[in-house]
C-alpha atoms as a PDB file:
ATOM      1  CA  UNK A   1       2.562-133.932 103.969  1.00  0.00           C
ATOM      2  CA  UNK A   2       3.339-130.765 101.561  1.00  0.00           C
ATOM      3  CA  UNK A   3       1.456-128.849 104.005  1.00  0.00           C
ATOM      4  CA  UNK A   4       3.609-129.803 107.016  1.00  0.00           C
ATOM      5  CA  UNK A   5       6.978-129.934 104.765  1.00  0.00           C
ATOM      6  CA  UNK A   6       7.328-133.294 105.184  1.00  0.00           C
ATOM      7  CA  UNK A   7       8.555-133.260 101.009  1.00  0.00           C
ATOM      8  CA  UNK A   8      10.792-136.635 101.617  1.00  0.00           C
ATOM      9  CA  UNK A   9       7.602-138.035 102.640  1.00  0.00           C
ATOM     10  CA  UNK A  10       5.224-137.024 100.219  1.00  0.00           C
ATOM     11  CA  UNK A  11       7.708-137.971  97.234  1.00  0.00           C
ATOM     12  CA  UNK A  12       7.756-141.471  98.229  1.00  0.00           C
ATOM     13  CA  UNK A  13       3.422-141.280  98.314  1.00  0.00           C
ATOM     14  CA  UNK A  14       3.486-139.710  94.833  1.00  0.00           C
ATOM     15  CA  UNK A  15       5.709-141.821  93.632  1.00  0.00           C
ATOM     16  CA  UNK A  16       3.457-144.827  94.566  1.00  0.00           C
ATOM     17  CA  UNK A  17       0.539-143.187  93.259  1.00  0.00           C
ATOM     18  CA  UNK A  18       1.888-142.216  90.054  1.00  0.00           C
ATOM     19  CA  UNK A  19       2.745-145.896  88.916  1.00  0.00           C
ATOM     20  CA  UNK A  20      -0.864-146.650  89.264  1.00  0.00           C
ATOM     21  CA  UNK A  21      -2.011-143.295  87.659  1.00  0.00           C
ATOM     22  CA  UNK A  22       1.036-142.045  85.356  1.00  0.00           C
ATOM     23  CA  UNK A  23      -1.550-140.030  83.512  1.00  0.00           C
ATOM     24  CA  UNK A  24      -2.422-137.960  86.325  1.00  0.00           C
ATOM     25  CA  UNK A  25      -1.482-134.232  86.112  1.00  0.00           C
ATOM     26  CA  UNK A  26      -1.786-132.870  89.667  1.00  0.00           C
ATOM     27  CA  UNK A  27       0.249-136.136  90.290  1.00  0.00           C
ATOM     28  CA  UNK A  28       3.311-135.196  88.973  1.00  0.00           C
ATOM     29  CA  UNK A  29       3.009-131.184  89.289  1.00  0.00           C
ATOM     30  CA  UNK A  30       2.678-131.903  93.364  1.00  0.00           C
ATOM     31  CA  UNK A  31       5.915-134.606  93.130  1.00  0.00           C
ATOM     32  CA  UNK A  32       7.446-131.644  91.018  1.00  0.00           C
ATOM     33  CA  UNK A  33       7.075-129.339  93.999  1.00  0.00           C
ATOM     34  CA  UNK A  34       8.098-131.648  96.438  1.00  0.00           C
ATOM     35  CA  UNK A  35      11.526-132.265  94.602  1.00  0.00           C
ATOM     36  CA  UNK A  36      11.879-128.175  94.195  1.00  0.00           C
ATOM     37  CA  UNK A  37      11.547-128.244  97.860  1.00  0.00           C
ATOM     38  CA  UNK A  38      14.312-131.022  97.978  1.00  0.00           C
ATOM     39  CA  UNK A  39      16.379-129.399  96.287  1.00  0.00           C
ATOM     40  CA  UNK A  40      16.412-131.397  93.260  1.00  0.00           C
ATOM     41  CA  UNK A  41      15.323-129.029  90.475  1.00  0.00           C
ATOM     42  CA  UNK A  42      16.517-131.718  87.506  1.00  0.00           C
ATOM     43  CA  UNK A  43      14.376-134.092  88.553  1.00  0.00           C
ATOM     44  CA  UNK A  44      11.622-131.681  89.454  1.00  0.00           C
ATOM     45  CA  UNK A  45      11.435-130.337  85.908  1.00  0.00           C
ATOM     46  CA  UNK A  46      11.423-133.746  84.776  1.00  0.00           C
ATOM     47  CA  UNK A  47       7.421-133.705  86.549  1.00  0.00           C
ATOM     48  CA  UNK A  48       6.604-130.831  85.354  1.00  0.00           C
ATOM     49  CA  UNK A  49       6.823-131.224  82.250  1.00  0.00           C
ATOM     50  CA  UNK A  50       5.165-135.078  82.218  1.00  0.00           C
ATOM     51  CA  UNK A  51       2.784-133.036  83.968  1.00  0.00           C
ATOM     52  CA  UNK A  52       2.337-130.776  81.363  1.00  0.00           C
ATOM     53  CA  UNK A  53       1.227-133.605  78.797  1.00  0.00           C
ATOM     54  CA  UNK A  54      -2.282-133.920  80.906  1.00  0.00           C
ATOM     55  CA  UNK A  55      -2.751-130.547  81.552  1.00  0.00           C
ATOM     56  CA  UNK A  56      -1.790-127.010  81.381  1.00  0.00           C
ATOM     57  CA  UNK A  57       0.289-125.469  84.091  1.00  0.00           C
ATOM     58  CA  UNK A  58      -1.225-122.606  86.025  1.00  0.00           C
ATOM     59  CA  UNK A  59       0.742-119.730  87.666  1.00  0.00           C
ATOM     60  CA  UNK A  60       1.719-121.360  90.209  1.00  0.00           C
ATOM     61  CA  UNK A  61       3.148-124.328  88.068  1.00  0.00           C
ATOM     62  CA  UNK A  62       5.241-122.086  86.319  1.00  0.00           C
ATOM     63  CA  UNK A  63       6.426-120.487  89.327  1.00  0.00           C
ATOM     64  CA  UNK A  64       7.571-123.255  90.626  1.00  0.00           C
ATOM     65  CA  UNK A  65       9.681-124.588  87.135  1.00  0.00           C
ATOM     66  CA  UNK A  66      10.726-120.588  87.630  1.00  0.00           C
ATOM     67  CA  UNK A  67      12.396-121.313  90.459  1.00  0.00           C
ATOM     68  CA  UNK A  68      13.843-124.882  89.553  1.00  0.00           C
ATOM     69  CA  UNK A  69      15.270-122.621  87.062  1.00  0.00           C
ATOM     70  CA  UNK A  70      16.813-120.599  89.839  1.00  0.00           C
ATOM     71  CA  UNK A  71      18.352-123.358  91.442  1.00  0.00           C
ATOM     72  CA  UNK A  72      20.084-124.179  88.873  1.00  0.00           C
ATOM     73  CA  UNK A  73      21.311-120.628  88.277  1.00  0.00           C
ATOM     74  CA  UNK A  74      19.560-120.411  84.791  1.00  0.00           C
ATOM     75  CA  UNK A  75      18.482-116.738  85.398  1.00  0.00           C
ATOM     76  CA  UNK A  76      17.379-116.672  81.564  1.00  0.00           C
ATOM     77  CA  UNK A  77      14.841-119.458  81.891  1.00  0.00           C
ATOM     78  CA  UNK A  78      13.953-118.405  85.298  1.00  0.00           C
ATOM     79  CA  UNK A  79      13.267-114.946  84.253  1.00  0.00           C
ATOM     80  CA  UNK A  80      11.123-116.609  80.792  1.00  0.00           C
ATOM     81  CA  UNK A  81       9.105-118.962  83.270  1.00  0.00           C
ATOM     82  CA  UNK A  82       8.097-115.530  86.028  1.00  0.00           C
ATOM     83  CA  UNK A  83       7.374-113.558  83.236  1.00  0.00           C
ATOM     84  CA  UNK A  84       5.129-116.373  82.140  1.00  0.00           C
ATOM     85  CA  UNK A  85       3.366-116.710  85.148  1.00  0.00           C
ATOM     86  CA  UNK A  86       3.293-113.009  85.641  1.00  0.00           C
ATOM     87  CA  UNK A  87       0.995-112.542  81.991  1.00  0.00           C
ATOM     88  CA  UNK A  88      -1.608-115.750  83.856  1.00  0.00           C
ATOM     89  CA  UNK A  89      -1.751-113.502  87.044  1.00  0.00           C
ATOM     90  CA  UNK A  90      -1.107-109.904  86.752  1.00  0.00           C
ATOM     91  CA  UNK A  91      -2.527-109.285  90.234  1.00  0.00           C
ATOM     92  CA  UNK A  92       0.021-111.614  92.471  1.00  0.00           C
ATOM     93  CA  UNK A  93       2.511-109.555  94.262  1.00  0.00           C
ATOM     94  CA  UNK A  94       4.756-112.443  94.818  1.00  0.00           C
ATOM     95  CA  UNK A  95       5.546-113.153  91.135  1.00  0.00           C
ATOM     96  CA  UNK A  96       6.863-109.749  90.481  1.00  0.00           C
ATOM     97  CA  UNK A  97       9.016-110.027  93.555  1.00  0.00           C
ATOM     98  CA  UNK A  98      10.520-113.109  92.245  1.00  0.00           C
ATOM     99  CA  UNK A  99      10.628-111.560  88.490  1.00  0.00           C
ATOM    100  CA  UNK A 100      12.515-108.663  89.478  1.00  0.00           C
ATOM    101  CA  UNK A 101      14.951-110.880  92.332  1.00  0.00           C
ATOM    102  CA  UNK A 102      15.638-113.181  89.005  1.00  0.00           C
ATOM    103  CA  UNK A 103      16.145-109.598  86.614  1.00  0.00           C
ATOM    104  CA  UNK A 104      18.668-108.481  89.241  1.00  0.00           C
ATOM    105  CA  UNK A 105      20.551-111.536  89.276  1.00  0.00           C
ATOM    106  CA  UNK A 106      20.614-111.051  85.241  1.00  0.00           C
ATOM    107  CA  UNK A 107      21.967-107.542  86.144  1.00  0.00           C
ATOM    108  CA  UNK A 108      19.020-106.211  84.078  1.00  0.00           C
ATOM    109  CA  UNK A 109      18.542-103.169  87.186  1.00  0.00           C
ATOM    110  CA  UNK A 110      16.098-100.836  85.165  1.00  0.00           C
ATOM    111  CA  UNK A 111      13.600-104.379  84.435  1.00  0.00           C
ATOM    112  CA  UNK A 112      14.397-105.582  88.210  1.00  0.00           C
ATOM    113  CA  UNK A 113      13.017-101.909  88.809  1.00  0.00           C
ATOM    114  CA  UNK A 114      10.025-101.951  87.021  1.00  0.00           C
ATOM    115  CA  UNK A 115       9.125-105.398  88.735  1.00  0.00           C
ATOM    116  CA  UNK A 116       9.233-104.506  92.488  1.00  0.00           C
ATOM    117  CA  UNK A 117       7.692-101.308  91.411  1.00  0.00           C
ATOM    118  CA  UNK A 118       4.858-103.070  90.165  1.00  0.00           C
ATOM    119  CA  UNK A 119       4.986-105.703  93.366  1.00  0.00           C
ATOM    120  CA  UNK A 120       4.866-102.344  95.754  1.00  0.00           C
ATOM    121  CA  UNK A 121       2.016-101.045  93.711  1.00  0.00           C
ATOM    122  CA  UNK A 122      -0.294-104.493  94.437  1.00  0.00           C
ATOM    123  CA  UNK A 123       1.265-105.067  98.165  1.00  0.00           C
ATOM    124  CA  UNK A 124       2.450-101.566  99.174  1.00  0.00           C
ATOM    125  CA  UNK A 125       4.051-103.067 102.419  1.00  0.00           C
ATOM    126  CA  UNK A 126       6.047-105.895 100.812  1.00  0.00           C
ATOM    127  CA  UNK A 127       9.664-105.250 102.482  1.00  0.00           C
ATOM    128  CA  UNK A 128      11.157-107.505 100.646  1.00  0.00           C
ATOM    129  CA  UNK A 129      10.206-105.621  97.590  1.00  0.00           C
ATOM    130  CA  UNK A 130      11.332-102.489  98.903  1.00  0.00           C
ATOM    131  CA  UNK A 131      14.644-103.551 100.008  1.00  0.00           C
ATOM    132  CA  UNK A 132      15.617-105.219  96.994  1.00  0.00           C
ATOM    133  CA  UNK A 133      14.553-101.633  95.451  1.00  0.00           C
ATOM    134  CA  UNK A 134      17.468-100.579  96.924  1.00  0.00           C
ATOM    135  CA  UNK A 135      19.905-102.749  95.905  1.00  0.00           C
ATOM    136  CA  UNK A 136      18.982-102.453  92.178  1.00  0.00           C
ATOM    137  CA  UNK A 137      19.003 -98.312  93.285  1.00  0.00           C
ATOM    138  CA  UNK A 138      22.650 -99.134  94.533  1.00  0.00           C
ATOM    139  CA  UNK A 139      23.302-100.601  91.223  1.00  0.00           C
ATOM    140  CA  UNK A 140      22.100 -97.515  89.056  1.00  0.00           C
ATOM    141  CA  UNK A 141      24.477 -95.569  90.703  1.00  0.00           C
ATOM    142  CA  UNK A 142      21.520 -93.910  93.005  1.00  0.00           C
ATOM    143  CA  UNK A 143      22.630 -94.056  96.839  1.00  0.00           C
ATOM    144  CA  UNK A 144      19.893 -91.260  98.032  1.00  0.00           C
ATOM    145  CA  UNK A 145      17.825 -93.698  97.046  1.00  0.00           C
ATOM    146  CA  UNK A 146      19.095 -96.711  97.786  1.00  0.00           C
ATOM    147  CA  UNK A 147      19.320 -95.661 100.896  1.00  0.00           C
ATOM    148  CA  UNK A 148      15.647 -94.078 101.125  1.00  0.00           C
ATOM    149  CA  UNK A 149      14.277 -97.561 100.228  1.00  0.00           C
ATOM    150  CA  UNK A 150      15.959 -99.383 102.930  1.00  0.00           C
ATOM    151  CA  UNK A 151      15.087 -97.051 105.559  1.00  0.00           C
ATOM    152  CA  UNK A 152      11.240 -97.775 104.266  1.00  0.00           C
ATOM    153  CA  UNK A 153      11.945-101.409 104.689  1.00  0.00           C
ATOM    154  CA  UNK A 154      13.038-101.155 108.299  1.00  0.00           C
ATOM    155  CA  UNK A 155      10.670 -98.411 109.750  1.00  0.00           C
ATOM    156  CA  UNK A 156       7.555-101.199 108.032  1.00  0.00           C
ATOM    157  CA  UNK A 157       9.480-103.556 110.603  1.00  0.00           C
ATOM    158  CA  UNK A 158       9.642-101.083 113.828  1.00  0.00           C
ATOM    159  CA  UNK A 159       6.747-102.849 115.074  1.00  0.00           C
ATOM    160  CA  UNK A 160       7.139-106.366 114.137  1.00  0.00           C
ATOM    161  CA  UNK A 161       8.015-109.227 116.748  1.00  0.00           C
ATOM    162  CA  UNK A 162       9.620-111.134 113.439  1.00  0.00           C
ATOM    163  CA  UNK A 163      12.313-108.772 111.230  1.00  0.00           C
ATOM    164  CA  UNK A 164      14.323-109.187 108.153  1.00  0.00           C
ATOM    165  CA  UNK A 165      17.675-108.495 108.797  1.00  0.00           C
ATOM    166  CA  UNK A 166      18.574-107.989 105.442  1.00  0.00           C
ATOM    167  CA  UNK A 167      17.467-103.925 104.983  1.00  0.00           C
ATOM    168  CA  UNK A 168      19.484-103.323 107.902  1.00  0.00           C
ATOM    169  CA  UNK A 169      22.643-105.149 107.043  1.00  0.00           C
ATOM    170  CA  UNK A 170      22.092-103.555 103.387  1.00  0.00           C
ATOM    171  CA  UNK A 171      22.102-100.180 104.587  1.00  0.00           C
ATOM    172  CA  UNK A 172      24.846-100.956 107.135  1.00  0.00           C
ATOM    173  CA  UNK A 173      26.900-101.870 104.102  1.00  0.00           C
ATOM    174  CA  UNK A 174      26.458 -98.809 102.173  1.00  0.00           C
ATOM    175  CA  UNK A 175      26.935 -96.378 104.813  1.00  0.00           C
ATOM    176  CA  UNK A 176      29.942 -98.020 105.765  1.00  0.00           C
ATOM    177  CA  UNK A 177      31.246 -98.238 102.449  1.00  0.00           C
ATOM    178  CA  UNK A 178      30.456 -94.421 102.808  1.00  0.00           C
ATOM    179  CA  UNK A 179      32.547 -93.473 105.329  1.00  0.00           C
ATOM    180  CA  UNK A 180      29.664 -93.563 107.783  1.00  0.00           C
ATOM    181  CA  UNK A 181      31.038 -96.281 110.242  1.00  0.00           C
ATOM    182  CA  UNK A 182      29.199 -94.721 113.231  1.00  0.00           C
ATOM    183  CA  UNK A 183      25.451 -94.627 111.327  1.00  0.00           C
ATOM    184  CA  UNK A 184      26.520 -98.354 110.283  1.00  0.00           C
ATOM    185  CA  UNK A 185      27.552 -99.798 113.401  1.00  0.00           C
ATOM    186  CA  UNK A 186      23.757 -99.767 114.833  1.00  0.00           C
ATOM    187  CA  UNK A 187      22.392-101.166 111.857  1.00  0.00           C
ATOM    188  CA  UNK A 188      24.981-103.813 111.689  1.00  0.00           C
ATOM    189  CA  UNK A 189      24.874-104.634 115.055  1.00  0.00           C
ATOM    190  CA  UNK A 190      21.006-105.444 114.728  1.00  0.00           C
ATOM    191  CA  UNK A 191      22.059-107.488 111.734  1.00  0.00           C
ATOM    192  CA  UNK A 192      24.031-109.240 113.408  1.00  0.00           C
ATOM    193  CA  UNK A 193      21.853-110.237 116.354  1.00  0.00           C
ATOM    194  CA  UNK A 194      18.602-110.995 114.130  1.00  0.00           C
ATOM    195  CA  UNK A 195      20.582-112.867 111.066  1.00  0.00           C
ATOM    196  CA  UNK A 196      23.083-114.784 113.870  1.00  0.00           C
ATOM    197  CA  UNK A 197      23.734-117.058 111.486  1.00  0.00           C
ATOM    198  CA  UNK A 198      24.725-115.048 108.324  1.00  0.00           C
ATOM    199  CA  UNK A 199      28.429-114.343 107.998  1.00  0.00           C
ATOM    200  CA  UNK A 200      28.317-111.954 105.672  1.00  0.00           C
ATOM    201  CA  UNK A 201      26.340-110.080 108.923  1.00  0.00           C
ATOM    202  CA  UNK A 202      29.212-111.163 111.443  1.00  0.00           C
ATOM    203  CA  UNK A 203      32.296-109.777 108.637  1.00  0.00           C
ATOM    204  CA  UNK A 204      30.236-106.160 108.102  1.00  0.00           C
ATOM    205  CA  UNK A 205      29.948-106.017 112.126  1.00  0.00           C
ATOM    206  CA  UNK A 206      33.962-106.514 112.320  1.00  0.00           C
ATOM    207  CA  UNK A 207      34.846-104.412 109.289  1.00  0.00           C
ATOM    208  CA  UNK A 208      32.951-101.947 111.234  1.00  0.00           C
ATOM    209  CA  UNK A 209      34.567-102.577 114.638  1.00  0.00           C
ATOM    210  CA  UNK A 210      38.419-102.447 112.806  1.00  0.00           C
ATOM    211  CA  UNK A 211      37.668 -98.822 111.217  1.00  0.00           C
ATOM    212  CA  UNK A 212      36.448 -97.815 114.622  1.00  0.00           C
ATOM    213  CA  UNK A 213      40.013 -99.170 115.903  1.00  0.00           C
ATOM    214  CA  UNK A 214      37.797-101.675 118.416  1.00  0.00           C
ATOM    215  CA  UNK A 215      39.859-103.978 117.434  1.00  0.00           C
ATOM    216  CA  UNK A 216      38.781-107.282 120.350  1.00  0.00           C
ATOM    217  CA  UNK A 217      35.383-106.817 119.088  1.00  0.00           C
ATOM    218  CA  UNK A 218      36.413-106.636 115.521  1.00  0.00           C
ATOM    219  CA  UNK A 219      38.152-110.012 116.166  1.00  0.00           C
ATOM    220  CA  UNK A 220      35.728-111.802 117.839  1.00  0.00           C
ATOM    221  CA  UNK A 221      33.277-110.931 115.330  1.00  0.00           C
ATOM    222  CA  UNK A 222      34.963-112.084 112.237  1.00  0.00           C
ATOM    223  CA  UNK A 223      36.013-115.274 114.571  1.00  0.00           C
ATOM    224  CA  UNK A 224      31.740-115.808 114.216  1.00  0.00           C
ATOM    225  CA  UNK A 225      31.701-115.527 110.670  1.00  0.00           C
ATOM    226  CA  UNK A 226      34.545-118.232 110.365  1.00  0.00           C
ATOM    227  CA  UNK A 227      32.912-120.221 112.514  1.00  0.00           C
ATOM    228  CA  UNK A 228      29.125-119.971 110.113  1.00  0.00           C
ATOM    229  CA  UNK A 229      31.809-119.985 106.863  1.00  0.00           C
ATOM    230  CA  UNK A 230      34.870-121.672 107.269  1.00  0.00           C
ATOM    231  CA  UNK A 231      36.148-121.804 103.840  1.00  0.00           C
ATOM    232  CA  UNK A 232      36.156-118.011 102.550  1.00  0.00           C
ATOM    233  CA  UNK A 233      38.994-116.709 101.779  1.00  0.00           C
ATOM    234  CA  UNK A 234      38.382-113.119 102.670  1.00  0.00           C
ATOM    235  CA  UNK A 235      37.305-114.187 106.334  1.00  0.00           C
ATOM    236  CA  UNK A 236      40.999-115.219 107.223  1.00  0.00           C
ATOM    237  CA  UNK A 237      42.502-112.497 105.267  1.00  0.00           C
ATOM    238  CA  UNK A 238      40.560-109.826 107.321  1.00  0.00           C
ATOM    239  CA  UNK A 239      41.132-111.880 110.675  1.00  0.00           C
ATOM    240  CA  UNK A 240      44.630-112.159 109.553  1.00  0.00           C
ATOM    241  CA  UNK A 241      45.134-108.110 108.969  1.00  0.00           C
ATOM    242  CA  UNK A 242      43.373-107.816 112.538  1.00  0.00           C
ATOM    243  CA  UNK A 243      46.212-109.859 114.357  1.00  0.00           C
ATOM    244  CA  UNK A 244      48.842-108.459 112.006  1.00  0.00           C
ATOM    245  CA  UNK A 245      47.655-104.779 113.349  1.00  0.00           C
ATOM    246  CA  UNK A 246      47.650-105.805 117.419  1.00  0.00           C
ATOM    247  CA  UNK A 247      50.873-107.701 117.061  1.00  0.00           C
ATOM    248  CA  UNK A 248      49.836-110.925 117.125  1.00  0.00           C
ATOM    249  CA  UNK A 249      52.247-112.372 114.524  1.00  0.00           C
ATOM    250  CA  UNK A 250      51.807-116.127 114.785  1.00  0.00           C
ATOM    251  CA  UNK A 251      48.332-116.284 114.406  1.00  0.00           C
ATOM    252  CA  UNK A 252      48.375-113.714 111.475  1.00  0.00           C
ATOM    253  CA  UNK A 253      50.678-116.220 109.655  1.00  0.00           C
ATOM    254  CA  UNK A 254      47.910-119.105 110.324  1.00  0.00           C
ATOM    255  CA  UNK A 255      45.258-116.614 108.671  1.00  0.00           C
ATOM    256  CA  UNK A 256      46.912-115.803 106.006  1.00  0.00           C
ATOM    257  CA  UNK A 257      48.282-118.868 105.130  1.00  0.00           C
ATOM    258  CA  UNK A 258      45.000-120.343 105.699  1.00  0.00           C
ATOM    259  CA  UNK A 259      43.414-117.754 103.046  1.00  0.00           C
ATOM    260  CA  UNK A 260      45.958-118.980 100.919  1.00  0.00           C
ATOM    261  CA  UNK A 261      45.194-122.558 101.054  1.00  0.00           C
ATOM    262  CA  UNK A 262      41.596-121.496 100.523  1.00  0.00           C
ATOM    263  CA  UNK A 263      42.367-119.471  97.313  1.00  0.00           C
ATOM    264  CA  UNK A 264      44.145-122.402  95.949  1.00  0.00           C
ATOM    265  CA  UNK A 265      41.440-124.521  95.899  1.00  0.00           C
ATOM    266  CA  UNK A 266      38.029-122.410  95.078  1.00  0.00           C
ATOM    267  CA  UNK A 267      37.456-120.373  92.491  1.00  0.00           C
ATOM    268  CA  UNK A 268      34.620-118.497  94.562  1.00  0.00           C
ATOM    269  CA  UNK A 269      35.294-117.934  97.840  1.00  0.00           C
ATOM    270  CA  UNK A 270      32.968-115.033  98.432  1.00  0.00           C
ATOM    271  CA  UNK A 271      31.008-114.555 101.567  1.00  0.00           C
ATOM    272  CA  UNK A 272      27.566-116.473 100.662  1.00  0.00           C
ATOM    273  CA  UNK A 273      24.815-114.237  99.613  1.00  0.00           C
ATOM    274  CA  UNK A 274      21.431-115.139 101.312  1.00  0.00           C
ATOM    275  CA  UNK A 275      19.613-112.527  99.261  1.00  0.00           C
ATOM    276  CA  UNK A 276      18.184-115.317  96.538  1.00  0.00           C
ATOM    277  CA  UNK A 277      14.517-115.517  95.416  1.00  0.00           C
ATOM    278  CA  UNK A 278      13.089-117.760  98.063  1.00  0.00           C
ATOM    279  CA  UNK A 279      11.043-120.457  97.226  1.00  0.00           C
ATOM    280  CA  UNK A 280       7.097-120.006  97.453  1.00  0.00           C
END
C-alpha cells in the first residue's frame, strides 16, 4: 500500500496491527511515514518516537521526522534531524539536498551552500541541487552566478521528456528583475507551459507581458494565476493596474477593491512558493 501511495489505506492496516503488536518498531516507523505522507506530521512524530523505544532510527527514519519537522515549519529541528541523518549516511545525495533546502529556509545561505555543494559532488547531475545553488547565489548578492547555476540546471534538462520548471521560472525572475524582459519572456513562457498550474509562473509571464506593453496577454495571464490563487492580494492589484492602464475603469475598481478585501483579512497573501523540500 506505501508502495502504491495508498497511505489512507495502509494507516488503517498499521493501525490494526499495532494493537496486537504495540512493541513493534518497523510498525510504527512505517504508520509514521504514512501520516508524513498525509500530511499529519503531529501525529507522525508521535510514531516515531514510540518507534524509537524498540529500536534505533536509521537515516531514513530521521529523514522522515526531518521533514515532519518541515511541515510544521520548524526549520531548526528540521535542519537538527538532516544533519542527523546526514552524519548515519554521508554518501546519500538526497539528504544534503534536503539539508541545504531546510538551511535556506533558515536563511543560513553560506551552510545551504556548502550542502548542495556537497549533494553535486555525490550526484553531479542533481538539478534540483543546482538550481537551488542559485537561489542561495541570489541571496549572497552573486547574480553571475546565480544565474550560471540555473542555466546548468536547464541545459541537464534539454534532453529530458519530463522538466522542472522551476530553473527556468528562477532565471526568468532574475533577468526580469534585471531589466532583461526580452531574455525572460522565453524562459517564462516555458514556465508557464510546464508548471500550468503554478501562479507564481502565470504572474512572472504577465509582469513580463505589461513591461513589454502586451498588455491582452499580460491580462489574460494574470487572469490564470487568479484563477490557480484566488486569494493573493498582489494578483488583483497587478490585474487591477493592467485595467487601470487600458482604461478599463470599472473592472480596475473590482481589483483593487478586491485586493483590499484580501489584505484585510490575511496576513500573508504572497504568491505560494512551491520551492519546499519535497518529501522522499
Amino acid at each position: 500500500m506505501l508502495a502504491a501511495a495508498d497511505y489512507a489505506g495502509a494507516d488503517q492496516v498499521l493501525r490494526e496491527m499495532l494493537i496486537h503488536t504495540p512493541d513493534s518498531a518497523d510498525g510504527h516507523f512505517l504508520l509514521g511515514f504514512a501520516l508524513l505522507h498525509e500530511r499529519k506530521p503531529v501525529e507522525s512524530l508521535t510514531q516515531y518516537t514510540l518507534g524509537a523505544k524498540f529500536r534505533d532510527p536509521g537515516p531514513d527514519e530521521l529523514i522522515d521526522v526531518a521533514s515532519d519537522y518541515v511541515l510544521l515549519k520548524d526549520y531548526t529541528d528540521a535542519d537538527r534531524w538532516f544533519t542527523a541523518a546526514a552524519k548515519r549516511a554521508p554518501e546519500k545525495p538526497s539528504i544534503w539536498y534536503l539539508l541545504g533546502r531546510t538551511q535556506y529556509n533558515e536563511n543560513y545561505w553560506s551552510d545551504a551552500e556548502r550542502s548542495f555543494l556537497t549533494c553535486l559532488r555525490l550526484d553531479p547531475h542533481h538539478v534540483r541541487a543546482e538550481y537551488n545553488l542559485g537561489l542561495v547565489y541570489e541571496m549572497l548578492q552573486r547574480p553571475d552566478d546565480a544565474i550560471a547555476a540555473y542555466r546548468t540546471a536547464i541545459a541537464w534538462q534539454e534532453s529530458s521528456p519530463v522538466r522542472d520548471m522551476q530553473p527556468y521560472l528562477d532565471l526568468g525572475m532574475l533577468l526580469r528583475k534585471q531589466g532583461k524582459v526580452l531574455e525572460a519572456l522565453p524562459l517564462l513562457t516555458v514556465a508557464a507551459g510546464v508548471g500550468s498550474g503554478n501562479p507564481l509562473a502565470h504572474q512572472e509571464l504577465g509582469l513580463t507581458y505589461e513591461q513589454l506593453s502586451r498588455y491582452d496577454e499580460a491580462i489574460g495571464e494574470l487572469k490564470v494565476a487568479i484563477s490557480l490563487a484566488p486569494n493573493v492580494e498582489a494578483l488583483h492589484f497587478f490585474l487591477g493596474r493592467l485595467y487601470r492602464k487600458t482604461d478599463h475603469k470599472d473592472e480596475a475598481a473590482r481589483e483593487f477593491a478586491e485586493a483590499a478585501r484580501i489584505a484585510g483579512t490575511q496576513t500573508d497573501a504572497s504568491v505560494p512558493n512551491l520551492e519546499v523540500p519535497e518529501l522522499l
